[in-house]
C-alpha atoms as a PDB file:
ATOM      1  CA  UNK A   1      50.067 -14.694  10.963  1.00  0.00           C
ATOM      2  CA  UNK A   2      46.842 -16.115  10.955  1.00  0.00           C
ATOM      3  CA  UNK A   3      44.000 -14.772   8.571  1.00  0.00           C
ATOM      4  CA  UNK A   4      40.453 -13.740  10.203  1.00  0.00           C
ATOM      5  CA  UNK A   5      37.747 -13.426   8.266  1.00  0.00           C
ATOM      6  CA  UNK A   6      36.010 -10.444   9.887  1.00  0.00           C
ATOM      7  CA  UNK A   7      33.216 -10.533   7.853  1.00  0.00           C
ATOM      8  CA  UNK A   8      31.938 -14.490   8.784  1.00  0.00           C
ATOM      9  CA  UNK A   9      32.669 -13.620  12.376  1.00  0.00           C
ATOM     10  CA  UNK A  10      30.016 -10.681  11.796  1.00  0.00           C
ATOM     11  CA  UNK A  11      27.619 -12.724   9.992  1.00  0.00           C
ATOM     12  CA  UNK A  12      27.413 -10.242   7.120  1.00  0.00           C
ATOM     13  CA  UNK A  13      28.386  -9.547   3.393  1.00  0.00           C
ATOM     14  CA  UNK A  14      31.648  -8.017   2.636  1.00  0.00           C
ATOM     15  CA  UNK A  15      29.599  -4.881   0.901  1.00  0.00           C
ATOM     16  CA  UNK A  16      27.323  -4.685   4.135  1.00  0.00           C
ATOM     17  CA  UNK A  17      26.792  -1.417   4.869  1.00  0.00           C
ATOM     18  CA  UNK A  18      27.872   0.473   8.321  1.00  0.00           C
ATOM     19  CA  UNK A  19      24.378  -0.288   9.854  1.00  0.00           C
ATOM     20  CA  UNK A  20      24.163  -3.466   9.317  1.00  0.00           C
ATOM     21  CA  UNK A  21      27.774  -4.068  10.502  1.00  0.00           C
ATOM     22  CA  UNK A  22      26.597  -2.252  13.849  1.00  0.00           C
ATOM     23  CA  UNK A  23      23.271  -4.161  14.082  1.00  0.00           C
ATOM     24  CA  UNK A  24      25.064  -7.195  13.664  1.00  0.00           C
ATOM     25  CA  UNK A  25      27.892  -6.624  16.188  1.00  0.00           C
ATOM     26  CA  UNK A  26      24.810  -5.541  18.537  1.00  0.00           C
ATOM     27  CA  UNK A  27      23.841  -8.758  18.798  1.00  0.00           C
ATOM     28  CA  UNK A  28      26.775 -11.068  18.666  1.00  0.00           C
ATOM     29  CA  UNK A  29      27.757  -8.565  21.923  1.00  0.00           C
ATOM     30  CA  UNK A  30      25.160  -9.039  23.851  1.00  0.00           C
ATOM     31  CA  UNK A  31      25.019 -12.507  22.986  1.00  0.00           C
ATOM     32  CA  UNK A  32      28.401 -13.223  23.957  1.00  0.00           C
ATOM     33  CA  UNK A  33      29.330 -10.507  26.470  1.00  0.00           C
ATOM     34  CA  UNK A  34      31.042 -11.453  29.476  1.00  0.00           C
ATOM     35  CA  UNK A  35      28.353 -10.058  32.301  1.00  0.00           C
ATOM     36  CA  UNK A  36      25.147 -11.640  30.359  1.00  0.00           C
ATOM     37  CA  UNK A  37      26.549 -14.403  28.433  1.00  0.00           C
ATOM     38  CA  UNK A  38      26.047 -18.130  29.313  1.00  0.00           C
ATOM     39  CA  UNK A  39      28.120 -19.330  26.164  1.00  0.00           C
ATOM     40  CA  UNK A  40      30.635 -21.668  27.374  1.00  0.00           C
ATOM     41  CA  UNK A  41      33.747 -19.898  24.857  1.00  0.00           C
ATOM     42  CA  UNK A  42      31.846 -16.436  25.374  1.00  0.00           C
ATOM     43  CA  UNK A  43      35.284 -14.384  26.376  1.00  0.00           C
ATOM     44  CA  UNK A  44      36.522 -15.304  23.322  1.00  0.00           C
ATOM     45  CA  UNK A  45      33.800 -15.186  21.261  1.00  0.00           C
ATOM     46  CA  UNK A  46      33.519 -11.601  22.560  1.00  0.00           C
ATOM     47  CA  UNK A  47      36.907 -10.719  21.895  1.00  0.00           C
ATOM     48  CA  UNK A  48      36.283 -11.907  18.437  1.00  0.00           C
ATOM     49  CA  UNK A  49      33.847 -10.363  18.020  1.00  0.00           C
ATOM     50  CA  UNK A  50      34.960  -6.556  18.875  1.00  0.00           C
ATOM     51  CA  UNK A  51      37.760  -7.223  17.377  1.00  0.00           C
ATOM     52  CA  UNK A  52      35.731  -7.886  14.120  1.00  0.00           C
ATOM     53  CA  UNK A  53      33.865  -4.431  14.688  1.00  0.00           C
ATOM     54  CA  UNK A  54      36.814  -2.123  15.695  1.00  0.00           C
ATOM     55  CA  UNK A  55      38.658  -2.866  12.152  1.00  0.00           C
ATOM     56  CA  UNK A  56      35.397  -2.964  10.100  1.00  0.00           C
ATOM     57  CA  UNK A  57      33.359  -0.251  12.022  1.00  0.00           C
ATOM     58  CA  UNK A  58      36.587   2.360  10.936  1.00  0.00           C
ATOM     59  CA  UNK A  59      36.697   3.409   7.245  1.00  0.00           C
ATOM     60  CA  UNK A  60      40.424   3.342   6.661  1.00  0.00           C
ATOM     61  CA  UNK A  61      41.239   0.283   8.587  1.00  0.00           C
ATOM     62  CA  UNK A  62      38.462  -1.609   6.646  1.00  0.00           C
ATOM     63  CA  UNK A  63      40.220  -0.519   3.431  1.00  0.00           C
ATOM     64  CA  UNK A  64      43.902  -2.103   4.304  1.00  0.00           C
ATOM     65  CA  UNK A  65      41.745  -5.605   5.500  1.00  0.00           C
ATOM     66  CA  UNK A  66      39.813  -5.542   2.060  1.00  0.00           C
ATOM     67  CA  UNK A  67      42.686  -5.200   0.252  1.00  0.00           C
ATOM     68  CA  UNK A  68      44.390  -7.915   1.804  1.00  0.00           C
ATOM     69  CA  UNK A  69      42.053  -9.967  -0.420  1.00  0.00           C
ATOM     70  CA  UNK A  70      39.334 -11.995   0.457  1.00  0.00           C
ATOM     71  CA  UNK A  71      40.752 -16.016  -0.878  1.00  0.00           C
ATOM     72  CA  UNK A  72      42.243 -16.842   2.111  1.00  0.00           C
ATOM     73  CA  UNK A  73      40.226 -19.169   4.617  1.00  0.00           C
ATOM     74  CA  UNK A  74      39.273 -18.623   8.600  1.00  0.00           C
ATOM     75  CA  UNK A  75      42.885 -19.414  10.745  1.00  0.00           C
ATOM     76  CA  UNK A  76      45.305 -19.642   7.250  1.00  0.00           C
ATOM     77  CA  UNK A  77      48.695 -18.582   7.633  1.00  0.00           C
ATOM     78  CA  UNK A  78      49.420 -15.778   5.206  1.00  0.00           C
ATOM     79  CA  UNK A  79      51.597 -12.376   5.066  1.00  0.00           C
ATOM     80  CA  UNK A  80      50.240  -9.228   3.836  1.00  0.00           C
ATOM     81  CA  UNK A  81      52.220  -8.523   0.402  1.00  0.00           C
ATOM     82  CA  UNK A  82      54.970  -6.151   0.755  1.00  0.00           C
ATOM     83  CA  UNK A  83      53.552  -3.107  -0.232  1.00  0.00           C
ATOM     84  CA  UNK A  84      50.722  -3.411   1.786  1.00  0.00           C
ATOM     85  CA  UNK A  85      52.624  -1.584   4.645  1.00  0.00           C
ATOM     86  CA  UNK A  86      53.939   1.079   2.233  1.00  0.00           C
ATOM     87  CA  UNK A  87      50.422   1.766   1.571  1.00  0.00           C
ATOM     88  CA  UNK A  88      48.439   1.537   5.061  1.00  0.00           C
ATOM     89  CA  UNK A  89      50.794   0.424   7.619  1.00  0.00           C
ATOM     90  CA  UNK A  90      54.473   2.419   7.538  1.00  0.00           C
ATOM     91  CA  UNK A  91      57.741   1.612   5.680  1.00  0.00           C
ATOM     92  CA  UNK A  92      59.943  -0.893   7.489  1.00  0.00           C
ATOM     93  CA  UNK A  93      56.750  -2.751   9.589  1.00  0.00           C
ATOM     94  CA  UNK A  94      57.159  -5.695   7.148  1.00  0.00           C
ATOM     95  CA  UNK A  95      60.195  -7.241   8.584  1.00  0.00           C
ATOM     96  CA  UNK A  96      58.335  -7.637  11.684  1.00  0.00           C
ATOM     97  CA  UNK A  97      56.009 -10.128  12.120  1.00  0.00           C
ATOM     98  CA  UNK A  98      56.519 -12.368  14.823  1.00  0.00           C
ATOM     99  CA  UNK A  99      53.942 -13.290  16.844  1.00  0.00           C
ATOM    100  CA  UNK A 100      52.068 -10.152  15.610  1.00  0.00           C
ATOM    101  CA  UNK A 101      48.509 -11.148  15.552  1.00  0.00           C
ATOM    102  CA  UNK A 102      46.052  -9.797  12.976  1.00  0.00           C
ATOM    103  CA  UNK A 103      44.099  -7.619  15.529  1.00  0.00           C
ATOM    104  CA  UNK A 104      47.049  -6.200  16.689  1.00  0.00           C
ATOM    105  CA  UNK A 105      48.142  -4.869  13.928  1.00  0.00           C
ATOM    106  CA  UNK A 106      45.141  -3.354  12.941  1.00  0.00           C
ATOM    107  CA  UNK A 107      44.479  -1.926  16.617  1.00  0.00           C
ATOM    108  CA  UNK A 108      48.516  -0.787  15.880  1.00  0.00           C
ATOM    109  CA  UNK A 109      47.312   0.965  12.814  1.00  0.00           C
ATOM    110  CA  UNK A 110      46.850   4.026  14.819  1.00  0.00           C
ATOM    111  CA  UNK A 111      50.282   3.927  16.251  1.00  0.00           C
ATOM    112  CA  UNK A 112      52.461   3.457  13.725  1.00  0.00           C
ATOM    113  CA  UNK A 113      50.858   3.963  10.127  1.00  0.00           C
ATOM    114  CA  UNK A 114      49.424   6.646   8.299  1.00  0.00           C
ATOM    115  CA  UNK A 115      45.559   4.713   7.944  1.00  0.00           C
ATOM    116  CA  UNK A 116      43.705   6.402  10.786  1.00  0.00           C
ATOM    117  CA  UNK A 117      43.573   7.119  14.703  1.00  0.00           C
ATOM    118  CA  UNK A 118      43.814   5.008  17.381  1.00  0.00           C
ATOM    119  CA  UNK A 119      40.598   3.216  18.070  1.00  0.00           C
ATOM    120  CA  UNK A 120      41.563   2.292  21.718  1.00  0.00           C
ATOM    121  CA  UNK A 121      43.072  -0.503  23.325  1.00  0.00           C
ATOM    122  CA  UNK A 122      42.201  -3.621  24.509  1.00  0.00           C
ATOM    123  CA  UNK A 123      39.571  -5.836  22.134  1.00  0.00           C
ATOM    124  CA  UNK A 124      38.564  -7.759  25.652  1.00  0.00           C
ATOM    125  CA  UNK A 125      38.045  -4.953  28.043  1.00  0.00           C
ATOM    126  CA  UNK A 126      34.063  -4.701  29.243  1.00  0.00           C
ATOM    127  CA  UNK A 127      33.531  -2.508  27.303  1.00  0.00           C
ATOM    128  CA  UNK A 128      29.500  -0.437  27.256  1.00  0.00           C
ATOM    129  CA  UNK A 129      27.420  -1.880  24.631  1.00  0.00           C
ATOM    130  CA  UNK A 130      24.355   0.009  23.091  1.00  0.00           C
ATOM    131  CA  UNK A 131      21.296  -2.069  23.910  1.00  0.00           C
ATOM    132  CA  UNK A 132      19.497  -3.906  20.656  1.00  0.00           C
ATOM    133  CA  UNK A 133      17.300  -1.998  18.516  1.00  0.00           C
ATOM    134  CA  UNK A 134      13.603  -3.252  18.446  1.00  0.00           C
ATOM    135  CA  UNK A 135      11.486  -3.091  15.570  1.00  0.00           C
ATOM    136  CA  UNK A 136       6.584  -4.037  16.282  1.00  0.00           C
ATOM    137  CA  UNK A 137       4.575  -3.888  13.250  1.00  0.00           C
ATOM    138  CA  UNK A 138       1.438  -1.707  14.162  1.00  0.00           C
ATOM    139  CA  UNK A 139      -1.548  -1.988  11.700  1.00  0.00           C
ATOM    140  CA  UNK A 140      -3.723   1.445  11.872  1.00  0.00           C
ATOM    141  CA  UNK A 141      -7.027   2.195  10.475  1.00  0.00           C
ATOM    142  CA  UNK A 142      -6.634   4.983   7.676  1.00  0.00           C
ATOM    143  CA  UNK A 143      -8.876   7.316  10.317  1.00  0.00           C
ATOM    144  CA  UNK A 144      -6.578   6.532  13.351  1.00  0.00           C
ATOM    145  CA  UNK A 145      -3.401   7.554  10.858  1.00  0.00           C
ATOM    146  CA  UNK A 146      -5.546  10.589  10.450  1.00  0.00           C
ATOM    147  CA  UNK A 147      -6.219  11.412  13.629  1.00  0.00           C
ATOM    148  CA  UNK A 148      -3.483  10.197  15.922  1.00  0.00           C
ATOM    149  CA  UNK A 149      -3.898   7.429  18.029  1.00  0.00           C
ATOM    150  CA  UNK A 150      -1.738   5.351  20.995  1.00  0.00           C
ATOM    151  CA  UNK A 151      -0.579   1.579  20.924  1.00  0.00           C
ATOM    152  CA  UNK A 152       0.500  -0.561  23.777  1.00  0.00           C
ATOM    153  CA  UNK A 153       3.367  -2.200  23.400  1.00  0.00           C
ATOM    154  CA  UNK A 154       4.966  -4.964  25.048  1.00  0.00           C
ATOM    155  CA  UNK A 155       8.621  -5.221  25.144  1.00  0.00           C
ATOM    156  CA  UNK A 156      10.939  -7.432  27.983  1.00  0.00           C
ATOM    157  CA  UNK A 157       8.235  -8.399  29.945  1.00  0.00           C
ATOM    158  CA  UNK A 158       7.366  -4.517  30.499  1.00  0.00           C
ATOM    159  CA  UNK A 159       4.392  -2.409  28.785  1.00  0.00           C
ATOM    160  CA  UNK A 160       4.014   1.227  27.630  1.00  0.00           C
ATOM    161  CA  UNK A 161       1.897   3.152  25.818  1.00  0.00           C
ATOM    162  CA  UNK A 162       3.332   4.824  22.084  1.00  0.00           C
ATOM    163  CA  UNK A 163       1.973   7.640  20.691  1.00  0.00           C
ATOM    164  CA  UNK A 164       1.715   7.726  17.278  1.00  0.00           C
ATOM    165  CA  UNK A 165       0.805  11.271  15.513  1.00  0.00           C
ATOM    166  CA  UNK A 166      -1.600  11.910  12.823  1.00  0.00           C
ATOM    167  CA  UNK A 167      -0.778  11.493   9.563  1.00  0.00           C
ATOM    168  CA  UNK A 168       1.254   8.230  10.077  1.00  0.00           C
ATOM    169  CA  UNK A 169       1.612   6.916   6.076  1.00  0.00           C
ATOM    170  CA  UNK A 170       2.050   3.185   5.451  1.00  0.00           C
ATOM    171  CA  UNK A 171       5.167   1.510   5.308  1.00  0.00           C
ATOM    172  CA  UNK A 172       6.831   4.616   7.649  1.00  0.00           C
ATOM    173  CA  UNK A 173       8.888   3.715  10.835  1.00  0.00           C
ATOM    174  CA  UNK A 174       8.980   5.348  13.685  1.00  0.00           C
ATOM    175  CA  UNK A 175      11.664   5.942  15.715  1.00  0.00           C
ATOM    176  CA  UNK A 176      10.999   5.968  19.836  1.00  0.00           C
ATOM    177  CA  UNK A 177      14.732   6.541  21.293  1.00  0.00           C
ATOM    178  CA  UNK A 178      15.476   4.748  24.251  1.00  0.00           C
ATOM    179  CA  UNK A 179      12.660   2.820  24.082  1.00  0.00           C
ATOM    180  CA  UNK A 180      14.472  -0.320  22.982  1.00  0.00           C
ATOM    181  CA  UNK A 181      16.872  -3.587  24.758  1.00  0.00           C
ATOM    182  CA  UNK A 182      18.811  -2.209  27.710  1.00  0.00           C
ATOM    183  CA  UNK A 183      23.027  -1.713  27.200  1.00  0.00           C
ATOM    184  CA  UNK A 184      24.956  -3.647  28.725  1.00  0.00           C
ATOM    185  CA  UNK A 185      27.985  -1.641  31.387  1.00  0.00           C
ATOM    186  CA  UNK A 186      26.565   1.555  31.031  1.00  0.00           C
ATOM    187  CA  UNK A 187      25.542   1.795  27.741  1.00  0.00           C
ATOM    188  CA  UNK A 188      22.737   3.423  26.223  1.00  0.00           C
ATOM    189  CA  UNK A 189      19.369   1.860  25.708  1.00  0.00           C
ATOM    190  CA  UNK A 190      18.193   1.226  21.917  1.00  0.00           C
ATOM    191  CA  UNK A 191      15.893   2.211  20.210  1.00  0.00           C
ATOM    192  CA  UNK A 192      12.292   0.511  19.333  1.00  0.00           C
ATOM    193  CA  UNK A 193      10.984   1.450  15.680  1.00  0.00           C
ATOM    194  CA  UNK A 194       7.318   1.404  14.986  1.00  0.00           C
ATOM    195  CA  UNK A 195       6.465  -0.107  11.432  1.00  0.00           C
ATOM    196  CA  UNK A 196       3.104   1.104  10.433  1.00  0.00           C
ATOM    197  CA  UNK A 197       0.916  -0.748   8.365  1.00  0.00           C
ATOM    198  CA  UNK A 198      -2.616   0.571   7.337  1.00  0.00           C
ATOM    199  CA  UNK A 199      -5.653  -1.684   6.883  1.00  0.00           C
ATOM    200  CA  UNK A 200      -7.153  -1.547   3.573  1.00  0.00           C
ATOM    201  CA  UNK A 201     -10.018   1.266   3.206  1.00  0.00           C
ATOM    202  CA  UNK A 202     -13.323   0.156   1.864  1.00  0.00           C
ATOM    203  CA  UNK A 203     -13.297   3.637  -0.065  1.00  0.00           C
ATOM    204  CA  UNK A 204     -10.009   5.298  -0.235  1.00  0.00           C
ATOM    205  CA  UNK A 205      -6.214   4.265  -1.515  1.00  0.00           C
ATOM    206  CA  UNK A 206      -3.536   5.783   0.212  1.00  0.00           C
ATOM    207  CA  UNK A 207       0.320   6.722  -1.365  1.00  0.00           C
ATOM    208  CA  UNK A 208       1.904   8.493   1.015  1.00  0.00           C
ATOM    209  CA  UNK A 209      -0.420  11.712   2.228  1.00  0.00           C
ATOM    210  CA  UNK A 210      -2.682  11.346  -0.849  1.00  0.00           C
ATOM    211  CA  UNK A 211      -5.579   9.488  -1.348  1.00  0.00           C
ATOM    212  CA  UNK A 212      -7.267   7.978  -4.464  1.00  0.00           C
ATOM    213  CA  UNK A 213     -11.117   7.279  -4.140  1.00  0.00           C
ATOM    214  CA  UNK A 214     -12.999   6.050  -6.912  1.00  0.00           C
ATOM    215  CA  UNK A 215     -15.898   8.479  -8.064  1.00  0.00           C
ATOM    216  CA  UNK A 216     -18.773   6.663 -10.276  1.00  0.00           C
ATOM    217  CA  UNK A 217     -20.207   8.416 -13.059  1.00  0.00           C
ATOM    218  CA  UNK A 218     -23.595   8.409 -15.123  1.00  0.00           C
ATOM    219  CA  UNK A 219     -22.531   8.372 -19.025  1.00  0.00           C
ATOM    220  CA  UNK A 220     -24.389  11.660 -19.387  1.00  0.00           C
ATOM    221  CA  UNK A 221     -22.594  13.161 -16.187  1.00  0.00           C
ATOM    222  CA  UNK A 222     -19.258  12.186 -17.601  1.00  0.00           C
ATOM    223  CA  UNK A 223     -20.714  13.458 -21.156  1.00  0.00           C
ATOM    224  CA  UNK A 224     -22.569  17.323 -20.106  1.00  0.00           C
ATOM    225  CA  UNK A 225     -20.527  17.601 -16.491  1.00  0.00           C
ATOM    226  CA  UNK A 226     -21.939  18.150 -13.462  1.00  0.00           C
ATOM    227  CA  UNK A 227     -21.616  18.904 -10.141  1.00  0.00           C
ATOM    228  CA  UNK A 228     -21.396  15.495  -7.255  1.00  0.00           C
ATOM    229  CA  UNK A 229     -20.584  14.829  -3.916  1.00  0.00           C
ATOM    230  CA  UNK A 230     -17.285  12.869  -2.972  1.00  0.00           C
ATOM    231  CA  UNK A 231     -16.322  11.397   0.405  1.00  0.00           C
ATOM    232  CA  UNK A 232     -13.515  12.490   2.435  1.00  0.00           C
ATOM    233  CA  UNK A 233     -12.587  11.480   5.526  1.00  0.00           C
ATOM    234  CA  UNK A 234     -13.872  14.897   6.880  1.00  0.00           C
ATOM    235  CA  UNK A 235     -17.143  13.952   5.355  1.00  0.00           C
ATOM    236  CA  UNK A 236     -18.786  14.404   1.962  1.00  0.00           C
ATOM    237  CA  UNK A 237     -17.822  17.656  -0.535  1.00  0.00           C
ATOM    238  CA  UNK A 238     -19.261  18.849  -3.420  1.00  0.00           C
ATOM    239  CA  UNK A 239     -16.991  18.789  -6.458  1.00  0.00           C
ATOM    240  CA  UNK A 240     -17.807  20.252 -10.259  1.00  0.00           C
ATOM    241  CA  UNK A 241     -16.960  17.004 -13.026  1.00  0.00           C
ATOM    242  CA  UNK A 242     -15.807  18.947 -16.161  1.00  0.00           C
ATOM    243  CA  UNK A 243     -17.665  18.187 -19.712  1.00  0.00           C
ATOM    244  CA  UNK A 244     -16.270  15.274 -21.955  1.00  0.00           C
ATOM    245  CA  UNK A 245     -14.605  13.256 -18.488  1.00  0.00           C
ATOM    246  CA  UNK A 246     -13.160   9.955 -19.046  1.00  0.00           C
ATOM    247  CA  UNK A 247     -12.952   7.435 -17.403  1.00  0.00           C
ATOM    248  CA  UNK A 248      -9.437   6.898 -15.550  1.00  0.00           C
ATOM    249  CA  UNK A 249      -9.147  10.413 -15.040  1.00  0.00           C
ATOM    250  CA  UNK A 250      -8.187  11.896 -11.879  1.00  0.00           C
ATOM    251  CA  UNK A 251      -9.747  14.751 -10.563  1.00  0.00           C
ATOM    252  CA  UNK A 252      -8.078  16.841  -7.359  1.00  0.00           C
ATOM    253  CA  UNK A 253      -8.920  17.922  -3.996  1.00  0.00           C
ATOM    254  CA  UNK A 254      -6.191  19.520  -2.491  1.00  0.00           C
ATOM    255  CA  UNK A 255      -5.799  19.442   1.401  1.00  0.00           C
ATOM    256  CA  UNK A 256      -8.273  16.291   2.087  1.00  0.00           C
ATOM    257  CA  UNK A 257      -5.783  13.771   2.076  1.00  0.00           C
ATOM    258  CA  UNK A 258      -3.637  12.661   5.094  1.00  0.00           C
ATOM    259  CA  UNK A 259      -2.325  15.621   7.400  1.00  0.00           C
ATOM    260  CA  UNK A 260       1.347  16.104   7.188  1.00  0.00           C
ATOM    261  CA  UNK A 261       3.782  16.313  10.449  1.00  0.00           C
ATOM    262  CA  UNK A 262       4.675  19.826   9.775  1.00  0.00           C
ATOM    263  CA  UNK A 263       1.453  20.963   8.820  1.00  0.00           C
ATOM    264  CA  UNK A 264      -1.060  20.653   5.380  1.00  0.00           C
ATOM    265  CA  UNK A 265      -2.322  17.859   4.414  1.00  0.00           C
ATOM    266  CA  UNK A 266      -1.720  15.474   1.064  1.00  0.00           C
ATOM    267  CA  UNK A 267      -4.894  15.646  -1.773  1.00  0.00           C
ATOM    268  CA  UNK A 268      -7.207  13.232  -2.289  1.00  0.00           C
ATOM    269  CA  UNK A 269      -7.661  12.473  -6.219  1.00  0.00           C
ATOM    270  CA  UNK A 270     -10.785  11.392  -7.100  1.00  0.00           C
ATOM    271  CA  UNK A 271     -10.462   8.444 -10.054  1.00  0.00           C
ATOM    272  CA  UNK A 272     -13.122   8.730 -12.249  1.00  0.00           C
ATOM    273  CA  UNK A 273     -15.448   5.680 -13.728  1.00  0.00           C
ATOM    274  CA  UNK A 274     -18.200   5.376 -15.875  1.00  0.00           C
ATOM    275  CA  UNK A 275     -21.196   3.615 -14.432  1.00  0.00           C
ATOM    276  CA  UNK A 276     -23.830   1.737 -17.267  1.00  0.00           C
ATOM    277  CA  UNK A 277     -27.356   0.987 -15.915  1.00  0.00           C
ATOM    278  CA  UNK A 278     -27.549  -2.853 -15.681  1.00  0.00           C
ATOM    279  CA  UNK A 279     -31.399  -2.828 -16.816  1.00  0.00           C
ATOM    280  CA  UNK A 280     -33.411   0.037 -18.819  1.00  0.00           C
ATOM    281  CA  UNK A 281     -36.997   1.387 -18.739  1.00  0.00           C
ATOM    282  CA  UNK A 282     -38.287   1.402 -22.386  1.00  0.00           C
ATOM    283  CA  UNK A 283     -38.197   5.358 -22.392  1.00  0.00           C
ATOM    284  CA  UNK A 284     -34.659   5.013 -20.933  1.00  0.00           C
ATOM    285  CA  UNK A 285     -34.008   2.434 -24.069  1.00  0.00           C
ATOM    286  CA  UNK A 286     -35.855   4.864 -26.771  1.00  0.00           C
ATOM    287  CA  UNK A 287     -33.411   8.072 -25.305  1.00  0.00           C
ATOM    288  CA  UNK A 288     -30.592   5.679 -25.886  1.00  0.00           C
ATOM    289  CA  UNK A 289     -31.238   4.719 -29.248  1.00  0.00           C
ATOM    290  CA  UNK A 290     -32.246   8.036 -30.418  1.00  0.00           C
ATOM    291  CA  UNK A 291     -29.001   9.320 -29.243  1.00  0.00           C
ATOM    292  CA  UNK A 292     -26.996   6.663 -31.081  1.00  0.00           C
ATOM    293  CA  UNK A 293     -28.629   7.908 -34.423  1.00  0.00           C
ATOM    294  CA  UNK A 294     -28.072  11.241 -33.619  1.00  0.00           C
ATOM    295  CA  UNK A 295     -24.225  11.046 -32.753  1.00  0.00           C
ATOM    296  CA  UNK A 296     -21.126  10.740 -34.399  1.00  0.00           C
ATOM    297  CA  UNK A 297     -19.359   9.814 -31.837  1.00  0.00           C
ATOM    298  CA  UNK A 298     -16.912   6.575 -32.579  1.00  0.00           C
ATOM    299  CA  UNK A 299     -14.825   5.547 -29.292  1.00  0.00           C
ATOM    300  CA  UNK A 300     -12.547   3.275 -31.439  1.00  0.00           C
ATOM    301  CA  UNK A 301     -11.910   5.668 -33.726  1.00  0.00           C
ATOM    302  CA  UNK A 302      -8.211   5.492 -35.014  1.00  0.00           C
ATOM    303  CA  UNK A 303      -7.285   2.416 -33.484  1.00  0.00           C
END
């Protein structure tokens, strides 16, 4: 029996996960399928292909190939050790060998052993193949995210228009089904995944639905509290700055971040600063140094 390694005909990692064994079989299908393919070995390659898939794509039949081992090279003769049908293939199977190729006896897994159903028949059947799944990078302005907006988008020589709804957050996808690469013998269409990517705000930080905008204040605001006006992207609010603020601190607004699919909205946290005046009046000198007598106030204190 020859060995195949089912994993290097895939292209992936032997700890791949079950999407990325399906994305990958996607499109070594359609690049080697039969109907579309202008590979010159493309039957075969195809054949190799879903064979590849059928045994790794099924839980139990991917555990009896991975513990056949994985030290044994693409087309090397080697027999599965004798337990290995006690385990996953049926007592007495062993014995017979001849001519059995590897597929086979996987795709006869379902017949005779214990491992699993019957996948169906026939690795080199046209089979329908899922069209590829398509992935644009949109870029967003924080206020279209807010608000909603449409994109174009250009896929197989063919445009349509996407709507994206408010309250898109950076770094989401977004999945349009059936918007993706046609299947191939009657199978379905993929899908196309918007990747959203805002453009940095000249005021305001976004993580997730909340928003982080930096909010200046006077020493003697930050020192008696008072009451300023912060921008949202609604417009400006009024907002009440506690006594003794520090700098760093954050300061909430609930509701005026981003809006949230199923309703709400995230906060927007205003980060507070301290602003120094770069130049002083005299009077604005005298007030300063009087109030440096006058306090006992020692910011490194402890330290």
């Amino acid at each position: 029996m020859k060995y195949k390694d089912y994993y290097k005909i895939l292209g992936v990692d032997r700890k791949a996960g079950e999407d990325e064994i399906k994305k990958a079989y996607r499109k070594l299908a359609r690049k080697y399928h039969p109907d579309v393919s202008k590979e010159q070995n493309a039957k075969e390659k195809f054949q190799e292909v879903s064979e590849a898939y059928e045994t790794l794509r099924d839980k139990e039949k991917r555990a009896a190939y991975d513990s056949l081992g994985s030290g044994f090279r693409q087309g090397q003769d080697f027999r599965p050790p004798p337990d290995w049908f006690d385990r996953f293939g049926g007592g007495g199977r062993g014995e017979d060998l001849h001519g059995v190729d590897l597929g086979e006896l996987f795709e006869s897994m379902g017949i005779f052993g214990r491992a699993g159903r019957r996948s169906g028949g026939g690795f080199g059947r046209r089979s329908a193949i899922p069209g590829e799944d398509y992935e644009v990078p949109v870029r967003l302005t924080l206020e279209e995210a807010a608000r909603g907006t449409e994109r174009t988008v250009q896929l197989d020589g063919s445009a349509f228009t996407a709507r994206i709804p408010r309250g898109a957050t950076d770094g989401q996808r977004l999945r349009l089904r059936g918007k993706g690469g046609q299947g191939i013998n009657g199978g379905p269409p993929g899908d196309l995944y918007l990747q959203i990517a805002l453009e940095p705000h000249p005021l305001f930080r976004s993580h997730g639905h909340d928003l982080d905008v930096e909010l200046p204040l006077a020493p003697w605001e930050a020192a008696l509290g008072a009451e300023v006006e912060v921008p949202t992207l609604d417009g400006r609010v009024k907002m009440k700055v506690p006594p003794g603020s520090k700098a760093g601190q954050k300061l909430r607004l609930a509701g005026k971040g981003l809006p949230k699919p199923g309703g709400g909205a995230g906060d927007l946290y205003a980060v507070l600063s301290i602003a120094v005046p770069a130049t002083l009046t005299e009077r604005e000198k005298q007030l300063y140094e009087e109030m440096r007598q006058a306090s006992r106030f020692d910011p490194r204190a402890g330290r």
